[in-house]
Protein backbone atom coordinates (compact mmCIF):
# COMPACT_ATOMS: atom_id res chain seq x y z
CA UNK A 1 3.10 -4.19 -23.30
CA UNK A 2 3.38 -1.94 -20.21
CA UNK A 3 0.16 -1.85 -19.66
CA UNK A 4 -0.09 -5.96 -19.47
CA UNK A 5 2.69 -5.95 -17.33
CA UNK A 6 1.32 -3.98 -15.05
CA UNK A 7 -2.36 -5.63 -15.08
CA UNK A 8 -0.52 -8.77 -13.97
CA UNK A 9 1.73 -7.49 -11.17
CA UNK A 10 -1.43 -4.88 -10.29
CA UNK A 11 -3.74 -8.24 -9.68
CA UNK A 12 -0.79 -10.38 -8.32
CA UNK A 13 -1.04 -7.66 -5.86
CA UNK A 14 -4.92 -7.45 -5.53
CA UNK A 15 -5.04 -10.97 -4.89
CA UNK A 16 -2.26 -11.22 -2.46
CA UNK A 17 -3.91 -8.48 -0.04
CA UNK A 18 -7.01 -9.79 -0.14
CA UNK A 19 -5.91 -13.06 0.84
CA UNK A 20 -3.57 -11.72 3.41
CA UNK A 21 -6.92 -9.90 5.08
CA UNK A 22 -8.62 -12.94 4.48
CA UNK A 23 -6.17 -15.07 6.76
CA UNK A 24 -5.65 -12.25 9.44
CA UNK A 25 -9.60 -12.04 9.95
CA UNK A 26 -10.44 -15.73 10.09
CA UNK A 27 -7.36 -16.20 12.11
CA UNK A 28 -8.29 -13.79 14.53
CA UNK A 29 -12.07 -15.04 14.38
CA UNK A 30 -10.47 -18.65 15.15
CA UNK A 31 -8.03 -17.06 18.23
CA UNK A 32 -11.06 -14.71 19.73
CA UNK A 33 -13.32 -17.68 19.75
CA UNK A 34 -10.70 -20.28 20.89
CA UNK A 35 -9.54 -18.13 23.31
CA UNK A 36 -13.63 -16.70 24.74
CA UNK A 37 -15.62 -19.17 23.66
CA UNK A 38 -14.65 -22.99 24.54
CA UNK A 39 -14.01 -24.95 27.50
CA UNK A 40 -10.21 -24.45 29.01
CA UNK A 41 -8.46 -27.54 27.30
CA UNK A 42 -9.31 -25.78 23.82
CA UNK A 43 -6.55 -22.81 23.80
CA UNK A 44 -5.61 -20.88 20.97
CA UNK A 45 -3.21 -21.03 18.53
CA UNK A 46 0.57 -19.99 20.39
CA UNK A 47 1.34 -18.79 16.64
CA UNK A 48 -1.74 -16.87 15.69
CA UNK A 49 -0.83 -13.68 17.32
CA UNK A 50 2.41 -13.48 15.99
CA UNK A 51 1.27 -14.42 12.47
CA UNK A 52 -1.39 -12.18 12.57
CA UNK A 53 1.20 -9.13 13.28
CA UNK A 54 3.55 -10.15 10.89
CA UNK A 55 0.97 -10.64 8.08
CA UNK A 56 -0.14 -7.21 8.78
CA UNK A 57 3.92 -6.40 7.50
CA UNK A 58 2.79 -7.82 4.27
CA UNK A 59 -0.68 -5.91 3.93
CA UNK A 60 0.63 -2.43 4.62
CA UNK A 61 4.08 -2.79 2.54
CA UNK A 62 1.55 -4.07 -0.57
CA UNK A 63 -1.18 -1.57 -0.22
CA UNK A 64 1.08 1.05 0.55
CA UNK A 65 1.92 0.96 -3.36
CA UNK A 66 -1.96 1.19 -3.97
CA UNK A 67 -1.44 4.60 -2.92
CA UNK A 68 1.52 5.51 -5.01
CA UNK A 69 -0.60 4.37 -7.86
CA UNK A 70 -3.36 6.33 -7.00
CA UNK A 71 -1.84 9.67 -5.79
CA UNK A 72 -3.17 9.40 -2.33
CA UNK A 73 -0.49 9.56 -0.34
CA UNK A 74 0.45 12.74 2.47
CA UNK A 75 1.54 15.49 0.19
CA UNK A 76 2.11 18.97 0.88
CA UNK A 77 -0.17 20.23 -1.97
CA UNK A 78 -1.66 22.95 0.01
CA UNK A 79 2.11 24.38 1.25
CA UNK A 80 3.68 24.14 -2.10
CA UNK A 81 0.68 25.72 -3.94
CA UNK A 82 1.38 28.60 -1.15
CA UNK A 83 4.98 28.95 -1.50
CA UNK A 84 5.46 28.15 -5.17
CA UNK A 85 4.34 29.29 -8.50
CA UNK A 86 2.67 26.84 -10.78
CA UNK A 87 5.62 26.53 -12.93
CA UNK A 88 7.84 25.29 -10.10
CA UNK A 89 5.10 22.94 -8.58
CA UNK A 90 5.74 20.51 -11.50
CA UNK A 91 9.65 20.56 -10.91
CA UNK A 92 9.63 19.96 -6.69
CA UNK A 93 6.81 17.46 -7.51
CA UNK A 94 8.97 15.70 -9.86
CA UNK A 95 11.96 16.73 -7.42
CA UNK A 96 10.20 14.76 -4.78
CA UNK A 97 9.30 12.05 -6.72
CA UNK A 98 13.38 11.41 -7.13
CA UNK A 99 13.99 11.85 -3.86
CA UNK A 100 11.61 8.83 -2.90
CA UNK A 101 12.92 6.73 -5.40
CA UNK A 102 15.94 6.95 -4.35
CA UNK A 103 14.76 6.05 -0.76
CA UNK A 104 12.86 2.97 -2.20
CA UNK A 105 16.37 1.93 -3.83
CA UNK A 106 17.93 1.86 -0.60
CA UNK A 107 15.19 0.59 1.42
CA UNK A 108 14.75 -2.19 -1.31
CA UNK A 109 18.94 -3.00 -1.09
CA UNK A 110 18.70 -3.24 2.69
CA UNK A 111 15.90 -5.02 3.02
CA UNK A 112 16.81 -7.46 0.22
CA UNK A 113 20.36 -8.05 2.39
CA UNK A 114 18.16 -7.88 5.71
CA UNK A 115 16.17 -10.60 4.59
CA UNK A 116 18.78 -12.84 3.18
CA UNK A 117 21.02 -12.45 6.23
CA UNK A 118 17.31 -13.87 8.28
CA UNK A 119 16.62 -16.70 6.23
CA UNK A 120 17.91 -19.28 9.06
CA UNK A 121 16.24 -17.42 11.53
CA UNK A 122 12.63 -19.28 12.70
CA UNK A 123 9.85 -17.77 14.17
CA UNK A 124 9.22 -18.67 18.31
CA UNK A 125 5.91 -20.25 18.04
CA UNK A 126 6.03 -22.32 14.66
CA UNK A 127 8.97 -23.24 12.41
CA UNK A 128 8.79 -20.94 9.29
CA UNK A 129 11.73 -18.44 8.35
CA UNK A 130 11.45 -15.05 9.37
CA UNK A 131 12.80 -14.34 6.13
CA UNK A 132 9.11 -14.25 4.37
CA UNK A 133 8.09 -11.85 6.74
CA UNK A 134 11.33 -9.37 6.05
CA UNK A 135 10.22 -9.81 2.30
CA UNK A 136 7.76 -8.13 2.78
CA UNK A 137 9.75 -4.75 2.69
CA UNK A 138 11.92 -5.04 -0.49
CA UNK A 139 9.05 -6.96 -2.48
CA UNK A 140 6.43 -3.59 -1.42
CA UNK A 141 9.22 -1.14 -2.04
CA UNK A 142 9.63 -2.91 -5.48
CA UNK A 143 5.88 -2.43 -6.01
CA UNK A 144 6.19 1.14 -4.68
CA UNK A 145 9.05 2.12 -6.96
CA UNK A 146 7.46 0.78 -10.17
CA UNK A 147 4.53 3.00 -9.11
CA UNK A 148 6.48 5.97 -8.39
CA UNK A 149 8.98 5.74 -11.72
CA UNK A 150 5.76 5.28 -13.65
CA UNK A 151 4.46 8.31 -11.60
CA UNK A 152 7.84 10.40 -12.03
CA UNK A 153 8.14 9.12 -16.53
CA UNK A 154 4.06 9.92 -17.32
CA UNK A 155 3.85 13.01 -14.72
CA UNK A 156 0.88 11.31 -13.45
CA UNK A 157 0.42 7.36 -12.73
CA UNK A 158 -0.90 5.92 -16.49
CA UNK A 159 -3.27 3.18 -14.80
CA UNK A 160 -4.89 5.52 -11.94
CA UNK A 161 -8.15 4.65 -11.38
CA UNK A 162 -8.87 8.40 -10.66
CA UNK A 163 -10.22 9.20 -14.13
CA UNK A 164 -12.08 6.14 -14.71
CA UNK A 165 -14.42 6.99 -11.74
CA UNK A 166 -14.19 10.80 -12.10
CA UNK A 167 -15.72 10.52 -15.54
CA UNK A 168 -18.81 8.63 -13.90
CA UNK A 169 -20.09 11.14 -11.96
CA UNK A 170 -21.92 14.09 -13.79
CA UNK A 171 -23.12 17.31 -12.34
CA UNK A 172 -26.66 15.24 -12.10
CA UNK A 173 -25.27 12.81 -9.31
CA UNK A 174 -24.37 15.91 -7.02
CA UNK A 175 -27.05 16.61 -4.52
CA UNK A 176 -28.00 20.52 -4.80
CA UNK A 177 -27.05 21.27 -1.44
CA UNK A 178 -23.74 19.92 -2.30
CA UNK A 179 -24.10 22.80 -6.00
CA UNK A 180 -24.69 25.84 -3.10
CA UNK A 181 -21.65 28.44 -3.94
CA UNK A 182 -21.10 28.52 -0.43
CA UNK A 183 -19.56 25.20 -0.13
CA UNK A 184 -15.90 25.34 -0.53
CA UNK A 185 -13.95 22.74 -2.76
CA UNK A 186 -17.53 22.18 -4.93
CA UNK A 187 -17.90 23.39 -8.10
């Protein structure tokens, strides 16, 4: 059941940055060319600019949780495995993993209120609510929180791609002067 639920909100999420890319690129094809390209009466859009920015909102707040699920956020592996012994790593990871959560609860709160409070408020150049732009931060952080409470429950994320291509590579697909013992970080 879990894992169905998270397919679905996992390609809800696929879909929605892609098409979110999709509109910022052909929108700024459409303003560069509009703008360059053709005779003065032809301007561009007074809205594209600001769309464009505040689309990018959406992108970064979604694919920010494609990180969470995938473990490749900044971490302080490298400190911790310095300072700590193995048996404590687990605990400040977890540790860690609370504290964000947490964060993400407030953040999500805030932002919910935040973008409530905005829903009267219009955008300068073309009349849509600022409101679906400020959604942008509690619906990511919602996506971000599943991720991380998944993270924080399995000790690792259950649906992280990570394995899945891991297991394809074998020691044949490694160029030999990638095998030298010299190399740090290959085994």
């Amino acid at each position: 059941m879990l894992r169905k639920i998270y397919k679905t909100l996992d390609r809800m999420r696929t879909v929605g940055i892609i098409a979110i890319l999709s509109v910022i690129i052909s929108l700024g094809t459409v303003q560069i060319i509009l703008r360059y390209f053709t005779p003065a009466e032809l301007k561009p859009f007074p809205w594209g600019d600001e769309i464009m920015r505040l689309l990018n909102i959406w992108m970064v707040f979604l694919a920010a949780s494609l990180g969470a699920k995938e473990n490749t956020h900044l971490s302080m592996d490298f400190l911790i495995r310095k300072l700590f012994k193995s048996k404590q790593i687990d605990l400040i990871k977890r540790l860690a993993t609370i504290i964000v959560i947490a964060a993400l609860v407030l953040i999500i709160y805030h932002g919910t209120l935040r973008t409530i409070a905005n829903r009267n408020a219009m955008l300068q150049n073309i009349s849509i609510s600022i409101a679906w732009f400020y959604a942008a931060i509690p619906i990511g952080c919602a996506y971000l929180l599943f991720d991380y409470v998944l993270t924080l429950v399995f000790g690792e994320h259950p649906f992280s791609r990570k394995k899945e291509i891991g297991a394809e590579i074998t020691d044949e697909d490694i160029p030999a002067f990638l095998k030298d013992d010299n190399v740090q970080g290959v085994n």
